[in-house]
C-alpha atoms as a PDB file:
ATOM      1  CA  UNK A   1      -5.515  17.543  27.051  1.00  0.00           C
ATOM      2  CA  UNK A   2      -4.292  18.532  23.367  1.00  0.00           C
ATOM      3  CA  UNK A   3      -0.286  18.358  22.473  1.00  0.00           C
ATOM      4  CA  UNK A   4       0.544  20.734  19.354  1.00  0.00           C
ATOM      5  CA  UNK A   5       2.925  18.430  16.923  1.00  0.00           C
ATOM      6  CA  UNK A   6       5.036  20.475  14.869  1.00  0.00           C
ATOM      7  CA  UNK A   7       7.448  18.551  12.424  1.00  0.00           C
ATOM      8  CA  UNK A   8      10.459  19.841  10.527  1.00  0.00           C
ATOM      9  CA  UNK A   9      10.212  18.027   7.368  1.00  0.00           C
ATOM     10  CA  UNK A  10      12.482  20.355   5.310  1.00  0.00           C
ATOM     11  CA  UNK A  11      15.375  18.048   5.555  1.00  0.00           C
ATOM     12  CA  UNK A  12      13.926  14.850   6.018  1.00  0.00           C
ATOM     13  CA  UNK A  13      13.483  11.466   4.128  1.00  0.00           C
ATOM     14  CA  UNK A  14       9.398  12.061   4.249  1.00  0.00           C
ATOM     15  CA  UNK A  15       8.858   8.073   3.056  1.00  0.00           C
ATOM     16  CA  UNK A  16      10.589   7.337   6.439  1.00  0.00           C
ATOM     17  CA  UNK A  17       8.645   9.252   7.955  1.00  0.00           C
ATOM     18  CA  UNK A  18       5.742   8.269   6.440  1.00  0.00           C
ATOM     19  CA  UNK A  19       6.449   4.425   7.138  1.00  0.00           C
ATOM     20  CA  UNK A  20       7.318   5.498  10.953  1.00  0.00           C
ATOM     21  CA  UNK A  21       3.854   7.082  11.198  1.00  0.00           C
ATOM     22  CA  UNK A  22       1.706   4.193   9.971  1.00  0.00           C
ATOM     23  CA  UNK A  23       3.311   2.356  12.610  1.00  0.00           C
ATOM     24  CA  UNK A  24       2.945   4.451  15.477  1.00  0.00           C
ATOM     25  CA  UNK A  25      -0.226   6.491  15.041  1.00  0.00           C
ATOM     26  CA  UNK A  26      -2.321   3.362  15.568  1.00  0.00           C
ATOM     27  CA  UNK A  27      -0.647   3.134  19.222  1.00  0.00           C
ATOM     28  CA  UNK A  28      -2.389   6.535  19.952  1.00  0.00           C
ATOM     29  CA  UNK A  29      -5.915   4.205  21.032  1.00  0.00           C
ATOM     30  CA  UNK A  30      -4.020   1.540  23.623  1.00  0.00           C
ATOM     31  CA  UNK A  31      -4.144   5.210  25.529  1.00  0.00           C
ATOM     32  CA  UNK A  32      -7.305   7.003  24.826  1.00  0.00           C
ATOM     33  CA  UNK A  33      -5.309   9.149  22.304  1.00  0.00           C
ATOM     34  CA  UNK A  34      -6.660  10.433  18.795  1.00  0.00           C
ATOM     35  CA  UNK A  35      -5.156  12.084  16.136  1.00  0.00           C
ATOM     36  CA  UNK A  36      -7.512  15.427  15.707  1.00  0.00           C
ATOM     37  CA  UNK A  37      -5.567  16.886  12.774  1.00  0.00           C
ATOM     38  CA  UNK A  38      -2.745  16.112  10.595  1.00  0.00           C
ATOM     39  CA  UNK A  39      -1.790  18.575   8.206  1.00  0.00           C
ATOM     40  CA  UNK A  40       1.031  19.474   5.755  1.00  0.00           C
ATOM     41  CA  UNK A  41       2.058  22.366   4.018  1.00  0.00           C
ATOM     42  CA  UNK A  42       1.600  22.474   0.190  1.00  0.00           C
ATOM     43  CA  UNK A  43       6.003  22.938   0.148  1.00  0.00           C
ATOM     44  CA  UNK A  44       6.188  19.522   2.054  1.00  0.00           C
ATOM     45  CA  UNK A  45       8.288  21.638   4.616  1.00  0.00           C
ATOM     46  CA  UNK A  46       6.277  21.124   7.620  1.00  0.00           C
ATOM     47  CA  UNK A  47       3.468  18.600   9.102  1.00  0.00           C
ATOM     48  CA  UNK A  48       1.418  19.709  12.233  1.00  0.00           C
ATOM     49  CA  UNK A  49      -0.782  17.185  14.175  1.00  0.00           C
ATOM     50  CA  UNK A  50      -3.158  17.965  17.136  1.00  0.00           C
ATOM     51  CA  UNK A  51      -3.013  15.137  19.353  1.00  0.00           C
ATOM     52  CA  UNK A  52      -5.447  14.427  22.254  1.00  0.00           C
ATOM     53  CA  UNK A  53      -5.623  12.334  25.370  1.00  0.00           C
ATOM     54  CA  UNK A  54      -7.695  12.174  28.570  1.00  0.00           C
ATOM     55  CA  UNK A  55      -4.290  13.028  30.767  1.00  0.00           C
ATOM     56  CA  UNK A  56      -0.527  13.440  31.198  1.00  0.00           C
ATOM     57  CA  UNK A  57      -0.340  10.044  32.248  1.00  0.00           C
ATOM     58  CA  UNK A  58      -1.325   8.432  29.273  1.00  0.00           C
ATOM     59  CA  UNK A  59       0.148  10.631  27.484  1.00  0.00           C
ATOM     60  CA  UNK A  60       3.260   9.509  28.704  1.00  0.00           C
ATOM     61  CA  UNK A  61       2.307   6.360  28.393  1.00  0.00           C
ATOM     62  CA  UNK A  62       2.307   6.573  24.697  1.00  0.00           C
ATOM     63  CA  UNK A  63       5.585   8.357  24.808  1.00  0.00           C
ATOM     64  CA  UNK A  64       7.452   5.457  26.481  1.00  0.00           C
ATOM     65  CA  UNK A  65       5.052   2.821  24.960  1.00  0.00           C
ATOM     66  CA  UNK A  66       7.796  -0.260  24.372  1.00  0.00           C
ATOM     67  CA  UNK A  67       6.668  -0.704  20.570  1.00  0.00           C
ATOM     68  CA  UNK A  68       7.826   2.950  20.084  1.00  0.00           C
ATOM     69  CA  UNK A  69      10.638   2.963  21.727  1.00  0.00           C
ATOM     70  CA  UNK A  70      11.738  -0.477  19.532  1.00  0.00           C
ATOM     71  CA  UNK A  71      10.882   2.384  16.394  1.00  0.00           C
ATOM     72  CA  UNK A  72      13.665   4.674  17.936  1.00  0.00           C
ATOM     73  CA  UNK A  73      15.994   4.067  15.452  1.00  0.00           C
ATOM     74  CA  UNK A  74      13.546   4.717  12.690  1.00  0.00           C
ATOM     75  CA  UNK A  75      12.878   7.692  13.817  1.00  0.00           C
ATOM     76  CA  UNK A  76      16.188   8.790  14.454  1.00  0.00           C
ATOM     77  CA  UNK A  77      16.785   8.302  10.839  1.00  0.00           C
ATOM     78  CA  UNK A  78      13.652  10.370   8.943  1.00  0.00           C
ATOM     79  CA  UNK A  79      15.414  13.591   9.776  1.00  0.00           C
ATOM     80  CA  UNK A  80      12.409  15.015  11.139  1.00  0.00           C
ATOM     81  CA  UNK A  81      12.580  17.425  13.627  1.00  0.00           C
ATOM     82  CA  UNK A  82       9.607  18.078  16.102  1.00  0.00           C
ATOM     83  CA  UNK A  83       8.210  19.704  19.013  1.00  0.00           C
ATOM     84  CA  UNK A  84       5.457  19.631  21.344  1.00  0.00           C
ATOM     85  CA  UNK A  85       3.266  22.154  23.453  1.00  0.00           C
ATOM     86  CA  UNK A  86       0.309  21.796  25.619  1.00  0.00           C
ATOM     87  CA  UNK A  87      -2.420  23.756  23.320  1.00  0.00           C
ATOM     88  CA  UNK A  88      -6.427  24.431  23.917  1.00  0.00           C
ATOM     89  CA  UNK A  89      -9.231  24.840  21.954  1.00  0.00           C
ATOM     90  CA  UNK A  90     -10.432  28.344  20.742  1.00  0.00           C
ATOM     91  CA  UNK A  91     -14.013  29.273  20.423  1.00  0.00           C
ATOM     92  CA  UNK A  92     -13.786  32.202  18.203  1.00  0.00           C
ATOM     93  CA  UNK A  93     -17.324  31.745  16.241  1.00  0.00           C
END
């Protein structure tokens, strides 16, 4: 399953972010999840990753992983806003 990441960065402190994303992206393996694609506009206004895991479950195993949640707080103060869909792969070549 892929999750769509889209992140608000148009009022946020992006070395926060940054700093928050070094630390949590490597939790992505302890459940079979990847980072496909991280991208960010040239304006710095908006990041979109394309996240993949085997199923929901560790999916939400990532989500409530105890070394993120201890991060809360950091993330809570980047600014960032974000939100997630369920997305699939197009063939269209």
């Amino acid at each position: 399953m892929r999750k769509l990441v889209v992140l608000d960065l148009s009022s946020a402190n992006t070395d926060l972010f940054e700093s928050y994303e070094r630390k949590v992206i490597p939790l992505l393996s302890k459940y079979e999840g990847k980072l496909e694609l991280s991208v960010r506009s040239l304006d710095g206004a908006t990041e979109t990753h394309v996240l993949y895991f085997p199923d929901n479950a560790r999916f939400q195993g990532f989500l409530s992983d105890p070394s993120r949640a201890v991060l809360k707080d950091d993330w809570e103060k980047t600014g960032v806003v974000s939100t997630i869909c369920d997305v699939e792969k197009t063939d269209y070549l």
